[in-house]
Protein backbone atom coordinates (compact mmCIF):
# COMPACT_ATOMS: atom_id res chain seq x y z
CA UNK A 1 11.49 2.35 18.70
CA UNK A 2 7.57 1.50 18.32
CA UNK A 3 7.28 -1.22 15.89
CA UNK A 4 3.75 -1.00 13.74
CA UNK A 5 1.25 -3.70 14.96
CA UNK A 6 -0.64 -5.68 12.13
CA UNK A 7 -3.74 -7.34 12.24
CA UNK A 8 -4.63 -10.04 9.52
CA UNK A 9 -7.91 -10.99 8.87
CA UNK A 10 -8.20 -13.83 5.85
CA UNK A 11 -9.92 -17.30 6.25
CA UNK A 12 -7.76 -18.94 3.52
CA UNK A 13 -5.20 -20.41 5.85
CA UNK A 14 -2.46 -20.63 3.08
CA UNK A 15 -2.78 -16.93 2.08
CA UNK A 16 -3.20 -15.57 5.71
CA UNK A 17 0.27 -17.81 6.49
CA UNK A 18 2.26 -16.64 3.35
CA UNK A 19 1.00 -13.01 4.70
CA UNK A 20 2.61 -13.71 7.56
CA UNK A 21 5.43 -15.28 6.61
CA UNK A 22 5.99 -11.91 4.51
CA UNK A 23 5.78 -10.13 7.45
CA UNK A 24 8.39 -11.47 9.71
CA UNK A 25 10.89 -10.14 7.12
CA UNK A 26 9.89 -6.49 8.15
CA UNK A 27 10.06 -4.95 11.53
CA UNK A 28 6.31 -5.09 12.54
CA UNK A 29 4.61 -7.11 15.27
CA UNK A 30 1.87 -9.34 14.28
CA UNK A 31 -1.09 -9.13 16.63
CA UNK A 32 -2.52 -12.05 16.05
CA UNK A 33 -4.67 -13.71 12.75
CA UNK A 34 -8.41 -13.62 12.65
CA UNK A 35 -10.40 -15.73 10.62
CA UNK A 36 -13.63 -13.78 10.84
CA UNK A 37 -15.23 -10.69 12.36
CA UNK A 38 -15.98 -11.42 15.45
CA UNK A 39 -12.55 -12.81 16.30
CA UNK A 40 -11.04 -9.39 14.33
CA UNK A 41 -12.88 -7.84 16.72
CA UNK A 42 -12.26 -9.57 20.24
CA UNK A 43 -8.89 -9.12 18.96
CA UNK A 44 -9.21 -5.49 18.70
CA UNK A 45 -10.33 -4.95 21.84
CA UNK A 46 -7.44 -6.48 23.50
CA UNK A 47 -4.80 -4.71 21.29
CA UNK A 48 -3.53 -1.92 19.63
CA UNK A 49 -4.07 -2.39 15.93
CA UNK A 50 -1.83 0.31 14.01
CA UNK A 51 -2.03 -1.66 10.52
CA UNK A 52 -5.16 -4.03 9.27
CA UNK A 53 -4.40 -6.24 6.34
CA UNK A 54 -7.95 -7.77 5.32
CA UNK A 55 -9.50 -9.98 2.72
CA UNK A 56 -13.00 -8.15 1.88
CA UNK A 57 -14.95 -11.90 2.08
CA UNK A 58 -14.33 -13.37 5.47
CA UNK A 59 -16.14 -15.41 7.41
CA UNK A 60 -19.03 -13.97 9.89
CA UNK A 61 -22.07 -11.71 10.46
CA UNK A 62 -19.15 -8.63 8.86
CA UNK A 63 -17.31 -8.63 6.03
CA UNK A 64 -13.71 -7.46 5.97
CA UNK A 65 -14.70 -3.99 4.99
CA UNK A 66 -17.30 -3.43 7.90
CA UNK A 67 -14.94 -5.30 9.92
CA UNK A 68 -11.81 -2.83 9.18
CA UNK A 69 -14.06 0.09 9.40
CA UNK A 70 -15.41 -0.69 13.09
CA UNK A 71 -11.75 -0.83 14.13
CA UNK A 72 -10.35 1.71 12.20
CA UNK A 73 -12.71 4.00 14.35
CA UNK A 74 -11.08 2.63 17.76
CA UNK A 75 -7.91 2.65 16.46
CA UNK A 76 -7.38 5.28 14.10
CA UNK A 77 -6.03 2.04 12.03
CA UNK A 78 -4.26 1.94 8.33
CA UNK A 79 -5.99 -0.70 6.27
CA UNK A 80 -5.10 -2.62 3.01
CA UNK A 81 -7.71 -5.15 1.53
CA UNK A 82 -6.73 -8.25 -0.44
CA UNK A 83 -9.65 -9.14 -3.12
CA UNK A 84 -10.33 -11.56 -5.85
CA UNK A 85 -13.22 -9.51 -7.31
CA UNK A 86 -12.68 -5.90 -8.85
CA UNK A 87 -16.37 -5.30 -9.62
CA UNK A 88 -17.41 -2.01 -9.04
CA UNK A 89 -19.72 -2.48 -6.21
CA UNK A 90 -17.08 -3.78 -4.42
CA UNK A 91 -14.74 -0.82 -5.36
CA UNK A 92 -17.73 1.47 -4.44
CA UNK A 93 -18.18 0.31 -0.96
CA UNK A 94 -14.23 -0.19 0.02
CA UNK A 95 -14.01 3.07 -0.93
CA UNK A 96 -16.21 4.49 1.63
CA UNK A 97 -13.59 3.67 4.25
CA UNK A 98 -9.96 5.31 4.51
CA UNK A 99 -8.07 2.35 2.93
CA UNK A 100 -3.81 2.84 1.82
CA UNK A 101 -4.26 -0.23 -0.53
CA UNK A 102 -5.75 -2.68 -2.25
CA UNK A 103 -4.31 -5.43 -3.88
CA UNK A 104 -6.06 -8.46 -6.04
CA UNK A 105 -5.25 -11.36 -5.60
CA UNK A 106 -3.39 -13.09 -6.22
CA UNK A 107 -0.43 -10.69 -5.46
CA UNK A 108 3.26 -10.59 -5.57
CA UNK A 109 5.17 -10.13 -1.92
CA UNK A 110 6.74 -7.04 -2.91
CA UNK A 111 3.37 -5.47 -3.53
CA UNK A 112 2.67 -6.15 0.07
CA UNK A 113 5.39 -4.77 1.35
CA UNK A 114 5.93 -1.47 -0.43
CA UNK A 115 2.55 -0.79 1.08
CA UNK A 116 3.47 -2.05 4.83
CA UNK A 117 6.39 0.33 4.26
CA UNK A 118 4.71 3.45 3.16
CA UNK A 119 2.24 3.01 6.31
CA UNK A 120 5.83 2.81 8.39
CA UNK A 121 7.60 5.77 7.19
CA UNK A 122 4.42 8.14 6.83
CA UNK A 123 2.85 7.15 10.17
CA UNK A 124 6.61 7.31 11.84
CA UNK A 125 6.76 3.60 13.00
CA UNK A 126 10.76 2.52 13.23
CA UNK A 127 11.86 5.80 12.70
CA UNK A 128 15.31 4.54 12.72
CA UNK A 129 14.40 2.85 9.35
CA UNK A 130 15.20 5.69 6.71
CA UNK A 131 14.64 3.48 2.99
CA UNK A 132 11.85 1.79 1.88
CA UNK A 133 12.04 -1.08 -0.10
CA UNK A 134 9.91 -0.91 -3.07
CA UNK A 135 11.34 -3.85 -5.07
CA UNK A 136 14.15 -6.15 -5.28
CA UNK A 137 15.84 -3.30 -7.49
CA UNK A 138 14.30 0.15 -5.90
CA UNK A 139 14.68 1.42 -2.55
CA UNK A 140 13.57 5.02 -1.36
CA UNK A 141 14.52 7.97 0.85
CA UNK A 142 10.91 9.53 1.03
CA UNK A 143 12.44 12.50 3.23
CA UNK A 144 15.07 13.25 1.25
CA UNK A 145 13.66 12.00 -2.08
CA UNK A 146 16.24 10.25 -3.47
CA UNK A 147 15.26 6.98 -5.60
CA UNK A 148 17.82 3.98 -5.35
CA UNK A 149 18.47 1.18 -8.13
CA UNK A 150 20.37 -1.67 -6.87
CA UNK A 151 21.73 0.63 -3.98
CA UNK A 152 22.85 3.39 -6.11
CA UNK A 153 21.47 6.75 -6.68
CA UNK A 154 19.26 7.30 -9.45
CA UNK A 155 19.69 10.79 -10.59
CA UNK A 156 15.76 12.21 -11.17
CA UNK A 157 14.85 15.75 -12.25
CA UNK A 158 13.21 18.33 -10.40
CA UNK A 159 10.25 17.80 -11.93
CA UNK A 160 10.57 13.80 -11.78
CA UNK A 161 11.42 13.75 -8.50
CA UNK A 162 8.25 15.79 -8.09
CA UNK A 163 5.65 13.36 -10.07
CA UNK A 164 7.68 10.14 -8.74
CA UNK A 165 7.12 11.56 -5.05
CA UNK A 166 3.18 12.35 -5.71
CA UNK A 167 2.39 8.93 -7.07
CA UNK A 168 4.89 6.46 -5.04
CA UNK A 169 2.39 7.97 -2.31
CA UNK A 170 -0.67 6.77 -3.83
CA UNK A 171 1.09 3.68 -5.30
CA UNK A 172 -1.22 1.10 -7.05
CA UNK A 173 -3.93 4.04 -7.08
CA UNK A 174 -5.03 6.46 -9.55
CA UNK A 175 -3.74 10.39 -9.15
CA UNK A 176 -5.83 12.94 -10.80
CA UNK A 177 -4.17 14.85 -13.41
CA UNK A 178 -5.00 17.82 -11.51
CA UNK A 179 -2.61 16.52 -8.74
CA UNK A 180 0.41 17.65 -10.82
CA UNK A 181 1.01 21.24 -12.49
CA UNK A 182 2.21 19.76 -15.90
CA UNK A 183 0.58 20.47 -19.29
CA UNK A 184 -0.27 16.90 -21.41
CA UNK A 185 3.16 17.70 -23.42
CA UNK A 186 5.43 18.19 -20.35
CA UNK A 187 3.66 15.36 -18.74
CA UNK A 188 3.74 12.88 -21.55
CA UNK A 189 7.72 13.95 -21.82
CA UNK A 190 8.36 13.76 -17.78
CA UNK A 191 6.39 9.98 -17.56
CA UNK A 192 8.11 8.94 -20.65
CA UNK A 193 11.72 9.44 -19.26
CA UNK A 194 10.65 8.43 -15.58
CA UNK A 195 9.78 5.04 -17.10
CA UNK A 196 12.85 4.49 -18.68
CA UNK A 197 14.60 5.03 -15.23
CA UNK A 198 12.56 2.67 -13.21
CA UNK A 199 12.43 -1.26 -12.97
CA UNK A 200 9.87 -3.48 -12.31
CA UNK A 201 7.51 -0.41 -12.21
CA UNK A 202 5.68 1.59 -14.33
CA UNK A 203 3.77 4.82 -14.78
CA UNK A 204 0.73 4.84 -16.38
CA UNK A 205 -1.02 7.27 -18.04
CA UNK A 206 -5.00 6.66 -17.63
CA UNK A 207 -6.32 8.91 -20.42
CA UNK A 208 -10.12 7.58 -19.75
CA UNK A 209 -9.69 8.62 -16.02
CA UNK A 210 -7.54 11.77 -16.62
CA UNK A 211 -5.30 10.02 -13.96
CA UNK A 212 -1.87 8.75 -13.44
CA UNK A 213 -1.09 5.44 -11.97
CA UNK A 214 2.11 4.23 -10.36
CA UNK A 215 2.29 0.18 -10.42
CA UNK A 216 4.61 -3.12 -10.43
CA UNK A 217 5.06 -4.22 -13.80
């Protein structure tokens, strides 16, 4: 079994420890934790980095984004950013790298991990693992689609199965309307009843960015 291996670059030395305490409760390896770019990147070099988990303002000539970007390109690297600003030129320039997340801070553990477990199952690390924990009451079979609340079944639809599968893949990030063949009706009635199935999340229905959004409540 190859085990996903995580880089953490943060220079707040309580967050980048409660990261990693998070992260010895999954199956990952933890490469090591940099504090700025240049020891990111000397790190890099030295390692296979399958997952980056970076703060956007680090220390060093880089920032987290350039940083992640640089060895995203050697790597071919999965990146989530941690951020206490959600201005829009940050937004703008994160967004000009392939990112799976991006979390404000601060942020709950769970958050973290749903994330660290979508990179698993879509990228095939521990393929022995078969449910990802999304919360303390959710787990989910992605391959077989089947939603669990407090380790039972929860019967979906078709069609909720369908919108819950679309956005759990993009969670915490907007999905265009035009992602999902649903009329405003169908898809106020579908979200409506999906909500009142799920805990601790929520779908939401962006109207000004004609856009869905799965989130933690």
């Amino acid at each position: 079994m190859s085990l996903a291996n995580i880089l953490i670059i943060e220079d707040e030395t309580i967050l980048s420890l409660h990261i990693e305490k998070v992260l010895k409760k999954l199956k990952v390896n933890i490469v090591g934790v940099a504090r700025n770019s240049k020891d990111a990147l000397a790190l890099s070099e030295k390692n296979k980095i399958d997952i980056i988990i970076s703060d956007i303002n680090i220390d060093g000539d880089l920032d987290g984004i350039e940083t992640s970007k640089i060895i995203q390109y050697q790597h071919g690297s999965q990146i989530i950013f941690l951020t206490g600003f959600q201005d829009e030129e940050t937004t703008t320039r994160a967004s000009e790298v392939e990112f799976i997340g991006y979390l404000l801070k601060p942020f709950r553990e769970d958050q973290l991990i749903v994330l660290i477990n979508i990179i698993i199952q879509k990228y095939h690390f521990n393929n022995d693992d078969k449910l990802i924990k999304i919360n303390e009451y959710h787990d989910y079979n992605k391959s077989k689609g089947l939603l669990y609340l407090n380790e039972k079944e929860l019967y979906l639809s078709r069609v909720e199965n369908t919108l819950f599968r679309t956005l759990f893949a993009s969670i915490n990030m907007p999905v265009p309307y035009g992602d999902f063949d649903f009329e405003e009706s169908r898809r106020k009635t579908i979200t409506s009843s999906l909500n009142t199935k799920l805990k601790g999340l929520v779908v939401r229905d962006l109207k000004e960015d004609d856009s869905l959004l799965l989130t933690f409540k």
